[in-house]
Protein backbone atom coordinates (compact mmCIF):
# COMPACT_ATOMS: atom_id res chain seq x y z
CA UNK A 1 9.12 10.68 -14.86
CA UNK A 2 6.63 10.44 -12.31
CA UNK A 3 7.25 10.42 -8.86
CA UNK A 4 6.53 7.12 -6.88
CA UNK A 5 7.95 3.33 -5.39
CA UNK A 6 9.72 1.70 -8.39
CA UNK A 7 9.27 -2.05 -8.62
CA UNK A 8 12.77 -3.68 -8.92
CA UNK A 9 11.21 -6.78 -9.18
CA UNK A 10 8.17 -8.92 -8.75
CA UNK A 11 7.82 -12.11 -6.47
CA UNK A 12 5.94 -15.26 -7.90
CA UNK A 13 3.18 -16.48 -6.74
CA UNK A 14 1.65 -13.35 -4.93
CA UNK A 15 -0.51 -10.49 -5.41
CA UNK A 16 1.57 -8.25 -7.67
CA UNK A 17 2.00 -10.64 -9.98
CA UNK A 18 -1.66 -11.47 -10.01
CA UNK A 19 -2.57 -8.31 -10.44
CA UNK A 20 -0.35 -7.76 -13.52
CA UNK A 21 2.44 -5.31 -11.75
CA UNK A 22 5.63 -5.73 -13.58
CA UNK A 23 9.15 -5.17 -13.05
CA UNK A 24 10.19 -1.46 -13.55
CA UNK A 25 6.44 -0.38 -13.34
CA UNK A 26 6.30 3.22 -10.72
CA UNK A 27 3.58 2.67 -7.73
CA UNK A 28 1.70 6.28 -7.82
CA UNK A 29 -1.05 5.20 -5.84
CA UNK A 30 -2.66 2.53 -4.23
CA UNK A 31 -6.67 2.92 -3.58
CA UNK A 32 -7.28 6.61 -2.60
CA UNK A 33 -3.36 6.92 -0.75
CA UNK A 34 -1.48 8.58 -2.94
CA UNK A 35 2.36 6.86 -3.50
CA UNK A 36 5.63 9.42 -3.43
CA UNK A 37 8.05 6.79 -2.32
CA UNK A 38 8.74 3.50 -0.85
CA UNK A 39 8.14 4.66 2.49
CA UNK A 40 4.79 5.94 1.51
CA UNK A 41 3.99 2.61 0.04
CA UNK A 42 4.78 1.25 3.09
CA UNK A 43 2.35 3.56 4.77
CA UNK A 44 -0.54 3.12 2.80
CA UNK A 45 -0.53 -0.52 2.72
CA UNK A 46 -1.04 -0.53 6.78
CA UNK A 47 -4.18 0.82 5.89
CA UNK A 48 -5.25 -2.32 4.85
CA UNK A 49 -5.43 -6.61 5.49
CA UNK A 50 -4.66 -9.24 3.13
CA UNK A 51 -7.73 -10.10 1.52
CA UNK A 52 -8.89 -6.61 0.84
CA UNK A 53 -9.14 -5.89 -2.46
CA UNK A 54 -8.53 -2.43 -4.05
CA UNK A 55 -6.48 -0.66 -7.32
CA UNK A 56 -3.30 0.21 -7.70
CA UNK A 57 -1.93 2.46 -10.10
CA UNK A 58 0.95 2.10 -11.96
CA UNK A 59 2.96 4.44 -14.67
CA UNK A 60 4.54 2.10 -17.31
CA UNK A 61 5.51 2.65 -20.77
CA UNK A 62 4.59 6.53 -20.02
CA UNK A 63 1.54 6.08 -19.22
CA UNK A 64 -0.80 5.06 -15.76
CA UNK A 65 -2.43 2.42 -15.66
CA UNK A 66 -5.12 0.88 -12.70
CA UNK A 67 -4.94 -2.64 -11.96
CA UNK A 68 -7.09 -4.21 -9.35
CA UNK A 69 -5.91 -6.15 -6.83
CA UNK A 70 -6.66 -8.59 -4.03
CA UNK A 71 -3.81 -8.31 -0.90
CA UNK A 72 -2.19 -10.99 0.67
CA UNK A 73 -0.14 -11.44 3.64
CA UNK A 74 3.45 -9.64 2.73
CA UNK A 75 5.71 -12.24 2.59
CA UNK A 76 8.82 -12.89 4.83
CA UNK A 77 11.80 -10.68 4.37
């Protein structure tokens, strides 16, 4: 099992799910930032602005997978 932020669940209407990330899907990476954990997510994502568009890169079904994607604004917590 690869080492990264696990996806509990996707939210409706924004990126992830535009992009195609799923529920249960592992983040390993997103553009050149490479994802170990949540926190690292978190980390990598300051590095950009909603409208930038990069990959992401996802292990599912044992294998990785790149999706692009276009960022939005994170929504409220």
């Amino acid at each position: 099992m690869p080492v990264g932020a696990y996806v509990q669940e996707v939210t409706p209407g924004y990126c992830a799910e535009a992009a195609g990330i799923r529920a249960k899907d592992i983040i390993v990476a997103i553009g050149e930032y490479k994802v170990e954990s949540l926190n690292e997510l978190s980390r990598a994502l300051r590095n950009f602005k909603a409208g930038d568009a990069t990959t992401i890169t996802v292990f599912r079904s044992g294998r990785e997978l790149m999706l692009d994607i276009v960022l939005d604004e994170r929504p409220a917590e």
